[in-house]
PDB file of N, CA and C in Angstrom:
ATOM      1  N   UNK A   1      -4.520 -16.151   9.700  1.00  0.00           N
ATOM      2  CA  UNK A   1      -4.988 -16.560   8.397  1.00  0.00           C
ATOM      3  C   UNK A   1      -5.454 -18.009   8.459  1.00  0.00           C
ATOM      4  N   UNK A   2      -6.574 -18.265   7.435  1.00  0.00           N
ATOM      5  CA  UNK A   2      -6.610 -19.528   7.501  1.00  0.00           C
ATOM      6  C   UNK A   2      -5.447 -20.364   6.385  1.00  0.00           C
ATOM      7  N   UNK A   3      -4.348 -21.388   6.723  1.00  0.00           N
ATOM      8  CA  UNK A   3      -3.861 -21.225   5.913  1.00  0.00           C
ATOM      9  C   UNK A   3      -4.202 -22.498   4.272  1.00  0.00           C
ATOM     10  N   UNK A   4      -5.101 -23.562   5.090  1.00  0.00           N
ATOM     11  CA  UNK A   4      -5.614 -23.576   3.743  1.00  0.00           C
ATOM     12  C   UNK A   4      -6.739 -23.386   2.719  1.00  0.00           C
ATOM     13  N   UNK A   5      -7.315 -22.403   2.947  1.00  0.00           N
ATOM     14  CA  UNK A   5      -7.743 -21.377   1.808  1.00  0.00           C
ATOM     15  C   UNK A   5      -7.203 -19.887   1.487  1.00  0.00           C
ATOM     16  N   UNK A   6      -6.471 -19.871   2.574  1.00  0.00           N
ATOM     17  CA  UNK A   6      -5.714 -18.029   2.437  1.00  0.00           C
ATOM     18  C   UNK A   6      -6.315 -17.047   2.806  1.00  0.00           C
ATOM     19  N   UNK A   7      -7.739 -17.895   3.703  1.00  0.00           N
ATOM     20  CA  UNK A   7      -8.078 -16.452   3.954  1.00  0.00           C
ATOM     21  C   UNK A   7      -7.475 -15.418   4.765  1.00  0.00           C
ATOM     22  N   UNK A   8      -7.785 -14.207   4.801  1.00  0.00           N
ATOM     23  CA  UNK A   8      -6.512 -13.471   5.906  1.00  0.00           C
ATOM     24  C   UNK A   8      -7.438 -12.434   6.354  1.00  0.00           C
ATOM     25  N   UNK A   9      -7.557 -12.439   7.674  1.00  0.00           N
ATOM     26  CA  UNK A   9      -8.069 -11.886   8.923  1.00  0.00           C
ATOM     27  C   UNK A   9      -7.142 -10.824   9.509  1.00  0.00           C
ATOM     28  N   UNK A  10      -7.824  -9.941  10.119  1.00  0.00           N
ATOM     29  CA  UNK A  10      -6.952  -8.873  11.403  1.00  0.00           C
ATOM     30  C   UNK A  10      -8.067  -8.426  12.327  1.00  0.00           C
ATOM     31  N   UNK A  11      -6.817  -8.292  12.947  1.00  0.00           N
ATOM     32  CA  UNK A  11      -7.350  -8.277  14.430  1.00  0.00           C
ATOM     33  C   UNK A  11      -8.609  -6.896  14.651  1.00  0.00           C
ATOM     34  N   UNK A  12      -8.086  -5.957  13.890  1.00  0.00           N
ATOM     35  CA  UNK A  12      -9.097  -4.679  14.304  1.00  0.00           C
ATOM     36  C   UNK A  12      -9.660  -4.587  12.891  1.00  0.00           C
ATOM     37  N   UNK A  13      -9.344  -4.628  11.920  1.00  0.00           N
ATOM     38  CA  UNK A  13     -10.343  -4.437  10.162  1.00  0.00           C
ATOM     39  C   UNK A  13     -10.992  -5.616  10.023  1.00  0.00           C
ATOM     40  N   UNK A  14     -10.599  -6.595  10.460  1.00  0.00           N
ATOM     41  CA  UNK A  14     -11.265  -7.572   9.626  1.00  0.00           C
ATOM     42  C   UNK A  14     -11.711  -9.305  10.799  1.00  0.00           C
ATOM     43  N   UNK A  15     -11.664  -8.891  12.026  1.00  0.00           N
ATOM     44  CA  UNK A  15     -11.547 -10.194  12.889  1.00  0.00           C
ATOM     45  C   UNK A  15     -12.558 -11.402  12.532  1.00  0.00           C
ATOM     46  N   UNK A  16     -12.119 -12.539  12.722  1.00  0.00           N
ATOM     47  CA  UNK A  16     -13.225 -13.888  12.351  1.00  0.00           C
ATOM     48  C   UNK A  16     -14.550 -13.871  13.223  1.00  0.00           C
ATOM     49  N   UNK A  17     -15.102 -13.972  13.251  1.00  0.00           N
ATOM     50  CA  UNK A  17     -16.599 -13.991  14.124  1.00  0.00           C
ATOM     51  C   UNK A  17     -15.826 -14.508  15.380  1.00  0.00           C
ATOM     52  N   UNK A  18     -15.237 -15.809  15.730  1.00  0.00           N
ATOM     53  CA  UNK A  18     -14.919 -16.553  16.861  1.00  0.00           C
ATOM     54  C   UNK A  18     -13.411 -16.563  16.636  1.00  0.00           C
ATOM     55  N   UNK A  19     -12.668 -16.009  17.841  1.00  0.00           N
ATOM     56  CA  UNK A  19     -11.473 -15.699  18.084  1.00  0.00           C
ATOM     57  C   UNK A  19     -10.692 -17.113  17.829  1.00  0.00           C
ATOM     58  N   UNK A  20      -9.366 -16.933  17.019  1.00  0.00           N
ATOM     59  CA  UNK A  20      -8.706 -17.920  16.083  1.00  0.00           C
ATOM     60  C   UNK A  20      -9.647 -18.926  15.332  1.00  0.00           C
ATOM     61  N   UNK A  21     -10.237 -18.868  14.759  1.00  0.00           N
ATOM     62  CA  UNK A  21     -11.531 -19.472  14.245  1.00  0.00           C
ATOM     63  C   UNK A  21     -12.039 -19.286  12.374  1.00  0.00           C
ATOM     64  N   UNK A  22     -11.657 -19.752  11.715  1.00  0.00           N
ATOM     65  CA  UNK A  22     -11.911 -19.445  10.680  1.00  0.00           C
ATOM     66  C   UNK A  22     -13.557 -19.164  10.297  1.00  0.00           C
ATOM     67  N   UNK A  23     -13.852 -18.430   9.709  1.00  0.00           N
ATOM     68  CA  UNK A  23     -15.379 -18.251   9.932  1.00  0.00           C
ATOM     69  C   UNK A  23     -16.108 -18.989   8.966  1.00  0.00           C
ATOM     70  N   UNK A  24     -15.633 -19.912   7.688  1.00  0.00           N
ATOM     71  CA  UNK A  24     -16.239 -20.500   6.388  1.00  0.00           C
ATOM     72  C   UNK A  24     -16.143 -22.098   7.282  1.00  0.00           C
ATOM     73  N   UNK A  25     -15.029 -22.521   7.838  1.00  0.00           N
ATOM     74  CA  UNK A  25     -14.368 -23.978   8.165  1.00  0.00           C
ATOM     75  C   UNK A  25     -15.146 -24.437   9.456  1.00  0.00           C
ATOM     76  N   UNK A  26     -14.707 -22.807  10.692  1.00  0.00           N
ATOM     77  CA  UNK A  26     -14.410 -23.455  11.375  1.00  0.00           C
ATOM     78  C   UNK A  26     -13.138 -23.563  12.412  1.00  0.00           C
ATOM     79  N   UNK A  27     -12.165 -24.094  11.638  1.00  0.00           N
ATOM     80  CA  UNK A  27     -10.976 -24.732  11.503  1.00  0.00           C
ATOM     81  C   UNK A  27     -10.303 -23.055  12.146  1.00  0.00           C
ATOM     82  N   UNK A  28      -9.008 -23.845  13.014  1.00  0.00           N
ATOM     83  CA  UNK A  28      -8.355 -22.678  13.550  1.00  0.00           C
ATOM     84  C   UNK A  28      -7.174 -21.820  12.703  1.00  0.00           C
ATOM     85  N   UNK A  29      -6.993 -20.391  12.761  1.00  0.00           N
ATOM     86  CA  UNK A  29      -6.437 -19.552  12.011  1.00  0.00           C
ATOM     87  C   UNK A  29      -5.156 -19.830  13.051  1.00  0.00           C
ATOM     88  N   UNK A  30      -3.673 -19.262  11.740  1.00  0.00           N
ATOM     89  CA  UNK A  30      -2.446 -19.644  12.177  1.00  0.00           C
ATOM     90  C   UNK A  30      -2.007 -17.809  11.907  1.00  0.00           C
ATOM     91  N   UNK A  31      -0.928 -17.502  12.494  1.00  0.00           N
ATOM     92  CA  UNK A  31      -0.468 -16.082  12.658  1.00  0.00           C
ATOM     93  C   UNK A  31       0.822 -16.811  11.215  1.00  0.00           C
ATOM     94  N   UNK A  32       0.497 -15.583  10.644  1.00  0.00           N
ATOM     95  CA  UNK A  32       1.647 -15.905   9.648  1.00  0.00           C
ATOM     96  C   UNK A  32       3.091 -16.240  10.099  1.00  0.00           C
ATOM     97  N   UNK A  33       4.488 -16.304   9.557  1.00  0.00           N
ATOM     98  CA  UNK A  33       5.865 -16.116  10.790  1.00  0.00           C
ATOM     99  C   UNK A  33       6.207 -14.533  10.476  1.00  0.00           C
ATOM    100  N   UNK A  34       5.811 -13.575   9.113  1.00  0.00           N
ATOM    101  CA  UNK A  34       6.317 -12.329   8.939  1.00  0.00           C
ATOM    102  C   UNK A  34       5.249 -11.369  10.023  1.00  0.00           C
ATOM    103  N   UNK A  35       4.117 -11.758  10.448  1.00  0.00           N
ATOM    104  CA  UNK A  35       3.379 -10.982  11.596  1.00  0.00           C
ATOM    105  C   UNK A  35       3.448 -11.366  12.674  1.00  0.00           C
ATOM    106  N   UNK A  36       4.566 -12.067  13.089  1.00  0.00           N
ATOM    107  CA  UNK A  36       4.496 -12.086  14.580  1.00  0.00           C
ATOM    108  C   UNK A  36       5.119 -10.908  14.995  1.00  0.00           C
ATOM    109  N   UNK A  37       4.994 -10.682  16.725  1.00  0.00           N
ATOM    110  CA  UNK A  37       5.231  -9.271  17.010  1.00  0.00           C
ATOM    111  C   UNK A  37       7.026  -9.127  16.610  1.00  0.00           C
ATOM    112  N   UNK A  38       7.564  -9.934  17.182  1.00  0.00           N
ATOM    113  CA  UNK A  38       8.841  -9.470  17.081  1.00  0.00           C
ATOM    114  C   UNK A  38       9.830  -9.712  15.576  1.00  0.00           C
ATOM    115  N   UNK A  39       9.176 -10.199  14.571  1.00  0.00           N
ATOM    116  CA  UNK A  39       9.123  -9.907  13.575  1.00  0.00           C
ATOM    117  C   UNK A  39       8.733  -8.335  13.096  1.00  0.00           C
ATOM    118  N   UNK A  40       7.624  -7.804  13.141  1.00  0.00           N
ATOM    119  CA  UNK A  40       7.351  -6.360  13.315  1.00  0.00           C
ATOM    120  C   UNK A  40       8.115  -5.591  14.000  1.00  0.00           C
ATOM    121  N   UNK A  41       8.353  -5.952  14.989  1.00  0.00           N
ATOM    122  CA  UNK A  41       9.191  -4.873  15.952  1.00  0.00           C
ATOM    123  C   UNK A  41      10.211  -4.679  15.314  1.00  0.00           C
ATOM    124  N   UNK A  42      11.780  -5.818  14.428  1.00  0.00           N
ATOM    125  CA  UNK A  42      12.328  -5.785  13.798  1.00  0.00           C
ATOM    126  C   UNK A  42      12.180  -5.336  12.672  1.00  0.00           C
ATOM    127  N   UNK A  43      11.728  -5.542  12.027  1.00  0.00           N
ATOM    128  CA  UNK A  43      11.203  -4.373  10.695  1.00  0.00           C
ATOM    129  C   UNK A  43      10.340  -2.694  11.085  1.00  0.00           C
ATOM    130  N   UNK A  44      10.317  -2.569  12.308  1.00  0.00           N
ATOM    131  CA  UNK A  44       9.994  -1.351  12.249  1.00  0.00           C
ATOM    132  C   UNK A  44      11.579  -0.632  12.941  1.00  0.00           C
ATOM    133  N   UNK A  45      12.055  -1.344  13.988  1.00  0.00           N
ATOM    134  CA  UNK A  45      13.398  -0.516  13.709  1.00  0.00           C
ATOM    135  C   UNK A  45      14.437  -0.287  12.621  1.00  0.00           C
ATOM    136  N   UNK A  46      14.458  -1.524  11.852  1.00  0.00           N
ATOM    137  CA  UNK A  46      15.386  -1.071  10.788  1.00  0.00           C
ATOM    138  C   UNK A  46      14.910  -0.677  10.052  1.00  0.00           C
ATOM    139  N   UNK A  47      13.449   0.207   9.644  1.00  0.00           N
ATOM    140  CA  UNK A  47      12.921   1.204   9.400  1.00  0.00           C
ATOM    141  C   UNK A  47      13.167   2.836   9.722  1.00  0.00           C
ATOM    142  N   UNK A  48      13.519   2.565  11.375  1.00  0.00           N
ATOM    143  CA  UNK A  48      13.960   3.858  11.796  1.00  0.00           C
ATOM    144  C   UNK A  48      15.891   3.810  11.997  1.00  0.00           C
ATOM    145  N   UNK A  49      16.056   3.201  12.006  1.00  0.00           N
ATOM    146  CA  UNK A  49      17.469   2.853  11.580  1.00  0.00           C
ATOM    147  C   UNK A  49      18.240   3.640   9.993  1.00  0.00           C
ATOM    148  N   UNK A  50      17.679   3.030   9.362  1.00  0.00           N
ATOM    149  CA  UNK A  50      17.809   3.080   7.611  1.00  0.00           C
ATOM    150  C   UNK A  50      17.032   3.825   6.805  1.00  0.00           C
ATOM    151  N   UNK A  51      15.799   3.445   7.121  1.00  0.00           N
ATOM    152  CA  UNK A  51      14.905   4.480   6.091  1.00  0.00           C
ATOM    153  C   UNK A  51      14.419   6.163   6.868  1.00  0.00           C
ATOM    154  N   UNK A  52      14.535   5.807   7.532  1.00  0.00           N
ATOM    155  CA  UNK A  52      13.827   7.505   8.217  1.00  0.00           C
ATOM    156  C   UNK A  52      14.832   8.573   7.931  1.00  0.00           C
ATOM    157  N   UNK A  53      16.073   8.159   8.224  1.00  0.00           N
ATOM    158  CA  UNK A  53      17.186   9.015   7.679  1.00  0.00           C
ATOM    159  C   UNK A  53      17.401   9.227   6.527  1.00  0.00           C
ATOM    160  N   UNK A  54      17.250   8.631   5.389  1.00  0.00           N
ATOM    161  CA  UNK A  54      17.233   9.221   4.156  1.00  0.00           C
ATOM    162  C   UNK A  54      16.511   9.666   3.854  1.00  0.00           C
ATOM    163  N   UNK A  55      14.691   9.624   4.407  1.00  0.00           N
ATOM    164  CA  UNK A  55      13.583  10.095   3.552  1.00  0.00           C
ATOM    165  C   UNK A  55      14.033  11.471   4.505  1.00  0.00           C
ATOM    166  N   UNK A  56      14.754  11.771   5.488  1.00  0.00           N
ATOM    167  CA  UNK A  56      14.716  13.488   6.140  1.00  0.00           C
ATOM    168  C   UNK A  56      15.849  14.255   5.240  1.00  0.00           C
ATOM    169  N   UNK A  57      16.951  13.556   4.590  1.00  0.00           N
ATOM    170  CA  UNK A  57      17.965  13.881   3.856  1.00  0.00           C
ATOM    171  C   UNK A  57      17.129  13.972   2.368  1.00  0.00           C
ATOM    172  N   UNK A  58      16.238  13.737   1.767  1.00  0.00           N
ATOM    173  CA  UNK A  58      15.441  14.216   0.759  1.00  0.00           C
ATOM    174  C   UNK A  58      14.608  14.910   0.966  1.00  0.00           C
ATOM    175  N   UNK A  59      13.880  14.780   2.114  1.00  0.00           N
ATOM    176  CA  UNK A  59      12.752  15.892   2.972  1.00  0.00           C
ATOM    177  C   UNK A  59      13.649  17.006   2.513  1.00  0.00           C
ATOM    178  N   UNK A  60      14.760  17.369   3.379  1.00  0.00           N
ATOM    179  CA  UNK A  60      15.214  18.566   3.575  1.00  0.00           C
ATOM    180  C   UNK A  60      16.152  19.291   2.280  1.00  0.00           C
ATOM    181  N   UNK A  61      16.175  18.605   1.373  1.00  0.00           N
ATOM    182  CA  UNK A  61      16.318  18.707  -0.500  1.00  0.00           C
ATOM    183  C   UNK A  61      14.844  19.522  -0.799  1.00  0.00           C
ATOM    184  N   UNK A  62      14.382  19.415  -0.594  1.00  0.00           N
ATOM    185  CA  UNK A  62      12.891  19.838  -1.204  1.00  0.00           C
ATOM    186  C   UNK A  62      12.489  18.832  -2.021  1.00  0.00           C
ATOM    187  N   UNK A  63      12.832  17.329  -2.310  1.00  0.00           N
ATOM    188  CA  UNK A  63      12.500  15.963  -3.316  1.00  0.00           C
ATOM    189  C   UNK A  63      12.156  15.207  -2.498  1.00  0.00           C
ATOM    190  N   UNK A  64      11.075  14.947  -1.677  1.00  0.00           N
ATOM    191  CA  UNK A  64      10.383  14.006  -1.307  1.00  0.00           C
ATOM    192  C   UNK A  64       9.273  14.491  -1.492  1.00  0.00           C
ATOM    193  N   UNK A  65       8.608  13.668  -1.804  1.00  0.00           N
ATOM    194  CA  UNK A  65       7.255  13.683  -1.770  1.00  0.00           C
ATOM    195  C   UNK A  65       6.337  12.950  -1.157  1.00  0.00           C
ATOM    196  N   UNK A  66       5.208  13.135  -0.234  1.00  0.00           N
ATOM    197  CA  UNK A  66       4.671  12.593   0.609  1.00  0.00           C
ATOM    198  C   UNK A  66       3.107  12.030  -0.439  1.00  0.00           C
ATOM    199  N   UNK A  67       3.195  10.758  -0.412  1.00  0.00           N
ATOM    200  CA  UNK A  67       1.610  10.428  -0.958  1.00  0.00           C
ATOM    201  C   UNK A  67       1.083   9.727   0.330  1.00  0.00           C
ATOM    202  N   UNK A  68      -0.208  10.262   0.528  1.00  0.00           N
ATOM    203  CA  UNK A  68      -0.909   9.716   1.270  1.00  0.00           C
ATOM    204  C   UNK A  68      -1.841   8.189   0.498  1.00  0.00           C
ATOM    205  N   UNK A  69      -2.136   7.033   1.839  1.00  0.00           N
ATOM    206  CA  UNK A  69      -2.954   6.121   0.578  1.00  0.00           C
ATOM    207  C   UNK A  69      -3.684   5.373   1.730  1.00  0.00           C
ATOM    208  N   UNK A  70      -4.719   6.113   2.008  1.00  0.00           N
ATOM    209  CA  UNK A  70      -5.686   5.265   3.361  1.00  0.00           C
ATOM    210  C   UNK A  70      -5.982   4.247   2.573  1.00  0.00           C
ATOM    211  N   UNK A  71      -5.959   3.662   1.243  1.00  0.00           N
ATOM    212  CA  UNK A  71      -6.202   2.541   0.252  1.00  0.00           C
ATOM    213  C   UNK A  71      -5.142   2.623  -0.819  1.00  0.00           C
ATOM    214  N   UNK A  72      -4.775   1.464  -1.530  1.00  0.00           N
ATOM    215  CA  UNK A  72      -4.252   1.441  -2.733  1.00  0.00           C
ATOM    216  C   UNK A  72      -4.693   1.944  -3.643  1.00  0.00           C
ATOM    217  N   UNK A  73      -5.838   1.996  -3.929  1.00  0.00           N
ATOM    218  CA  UNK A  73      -6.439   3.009  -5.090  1.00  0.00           C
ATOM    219  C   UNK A  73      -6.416   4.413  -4.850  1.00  0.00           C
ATOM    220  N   UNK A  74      -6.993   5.204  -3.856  1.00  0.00           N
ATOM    221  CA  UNK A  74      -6.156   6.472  -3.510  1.00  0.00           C
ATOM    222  C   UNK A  74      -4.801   7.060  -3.485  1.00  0.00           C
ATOM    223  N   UNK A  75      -4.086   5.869  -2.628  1.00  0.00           N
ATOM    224  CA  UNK A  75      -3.116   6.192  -2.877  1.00  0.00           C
ATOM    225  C   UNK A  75      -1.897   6.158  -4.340  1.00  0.00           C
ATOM    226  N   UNK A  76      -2.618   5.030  -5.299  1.00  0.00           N
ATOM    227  CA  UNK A  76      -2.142   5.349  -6.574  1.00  0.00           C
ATOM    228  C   UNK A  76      -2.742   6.696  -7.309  1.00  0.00           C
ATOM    229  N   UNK A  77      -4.087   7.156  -7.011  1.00  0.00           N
ATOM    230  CA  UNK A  77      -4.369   8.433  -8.001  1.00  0.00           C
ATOM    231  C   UNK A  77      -3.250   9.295  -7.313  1.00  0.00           C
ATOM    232  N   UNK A  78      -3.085   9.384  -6.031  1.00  0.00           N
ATOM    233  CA  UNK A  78      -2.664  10.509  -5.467  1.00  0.00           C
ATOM    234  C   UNK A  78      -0.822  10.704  -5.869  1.00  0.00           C
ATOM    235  N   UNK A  79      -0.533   8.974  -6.682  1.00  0.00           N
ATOM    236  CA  UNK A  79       1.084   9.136  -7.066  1.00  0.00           C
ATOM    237  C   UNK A  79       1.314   9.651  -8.201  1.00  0.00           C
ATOM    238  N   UNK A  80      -0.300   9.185  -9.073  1.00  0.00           N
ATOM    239  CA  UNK A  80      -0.289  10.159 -10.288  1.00  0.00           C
ATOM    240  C   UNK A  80      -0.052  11.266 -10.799  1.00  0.00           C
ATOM    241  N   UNK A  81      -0.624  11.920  -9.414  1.00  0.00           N
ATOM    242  CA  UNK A  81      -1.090  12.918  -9.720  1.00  0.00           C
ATOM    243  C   UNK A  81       0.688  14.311  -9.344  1.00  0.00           C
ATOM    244  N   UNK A  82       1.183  13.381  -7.912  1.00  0.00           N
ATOM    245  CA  UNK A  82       2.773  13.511  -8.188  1.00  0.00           C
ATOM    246  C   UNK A  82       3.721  13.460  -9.528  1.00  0.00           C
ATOM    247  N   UNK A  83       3.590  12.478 -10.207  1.00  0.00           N
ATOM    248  CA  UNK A  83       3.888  12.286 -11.191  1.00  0.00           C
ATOM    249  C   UNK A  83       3.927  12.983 -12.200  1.00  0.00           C
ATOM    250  N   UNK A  84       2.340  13.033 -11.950  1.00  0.00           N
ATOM    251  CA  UNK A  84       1.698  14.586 -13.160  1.00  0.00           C
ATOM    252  C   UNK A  84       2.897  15.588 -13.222  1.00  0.00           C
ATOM    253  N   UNK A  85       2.814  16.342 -11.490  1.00  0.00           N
ATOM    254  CA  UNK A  85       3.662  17.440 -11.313  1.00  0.00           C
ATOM    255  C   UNK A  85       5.060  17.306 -11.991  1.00  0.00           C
ATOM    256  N   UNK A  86       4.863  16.510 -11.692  1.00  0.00           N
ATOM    257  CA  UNK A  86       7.244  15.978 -12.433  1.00  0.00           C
ATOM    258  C   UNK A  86       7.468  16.280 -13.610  1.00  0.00           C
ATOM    259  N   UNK A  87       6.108  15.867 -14.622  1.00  0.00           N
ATOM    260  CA  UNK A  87       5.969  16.044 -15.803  1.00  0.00           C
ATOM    261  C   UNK A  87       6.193  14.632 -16.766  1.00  0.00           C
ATOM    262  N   UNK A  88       5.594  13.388 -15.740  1.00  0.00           N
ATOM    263  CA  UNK A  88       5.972  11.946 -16.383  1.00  0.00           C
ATOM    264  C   UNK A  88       4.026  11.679 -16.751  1.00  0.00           C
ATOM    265  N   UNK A  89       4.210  11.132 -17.666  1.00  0.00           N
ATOM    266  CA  UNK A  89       2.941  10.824 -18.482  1.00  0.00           C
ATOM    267  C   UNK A  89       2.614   9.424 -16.987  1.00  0.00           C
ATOM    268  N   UNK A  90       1.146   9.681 -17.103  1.00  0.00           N
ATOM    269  CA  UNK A  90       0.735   8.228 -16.466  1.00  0.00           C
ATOM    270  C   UNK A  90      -0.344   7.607 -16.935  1.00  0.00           C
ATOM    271  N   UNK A  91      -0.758   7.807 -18.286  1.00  0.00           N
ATOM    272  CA  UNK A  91      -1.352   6.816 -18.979  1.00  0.00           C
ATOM    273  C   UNK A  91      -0.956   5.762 -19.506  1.00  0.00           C
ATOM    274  N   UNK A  92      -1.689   5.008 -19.752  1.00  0.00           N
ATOM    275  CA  UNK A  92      -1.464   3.710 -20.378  1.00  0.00           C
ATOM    276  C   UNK A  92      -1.398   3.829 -21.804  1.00  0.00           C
ATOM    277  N   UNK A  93      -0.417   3.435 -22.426  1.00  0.00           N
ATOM    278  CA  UNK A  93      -0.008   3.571 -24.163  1.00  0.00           C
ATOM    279  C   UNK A  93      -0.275   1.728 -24.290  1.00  0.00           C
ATOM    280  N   UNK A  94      -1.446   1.632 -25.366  1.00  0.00           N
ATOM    281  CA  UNK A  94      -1.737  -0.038 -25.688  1.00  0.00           C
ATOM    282  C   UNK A  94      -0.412  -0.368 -26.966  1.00  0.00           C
TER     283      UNK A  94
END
């Protein structure tokens, strides 16, 4: 990221023209401290640690529900539309 304007870069969606390189400045991009690798690596085991086991203990309830969301906007119609099924309103009341 660059960190003073915020811009935020990745490595395969979104890379800067010139490697660590902010592309507006110039100026060199800093790795956040929550994306370094072993930061990740740690949050993906106590992922499989903690969370994988309960979402298979609701899997196997028949109460999980899987939303897919290649985007945030997909993936919110697609919670709606879960929702729908449950029988919870998801409109907006002004």
């Amino acid at each position: 990221m660059h960190a003073p304007s915020g811009r935020v870069y990745h490595l395969k969606f979104n890379p800067p023209k010139v490697d660590n390189v902010d592309d507006e400045t110039g100026e060199p991009l800093v790795v956040r401290p929550d994306d370094r690798e072993e930061v990740v690596k740690a949050r993906f085991a106590a992922f499989a640690k903690q969370t994988a086991p309960l979402l298979e203990f609701y899997r196997a309830r028949g109460v999980l529900h899987d939303v897919p969301s290649p985007t945030s906007k997909q993936g919110y119609t697609e919670l709606q539309k879960v929702l729908a099924k449950l029988g919870f309103s998801t409109t907006h009341h002004h």
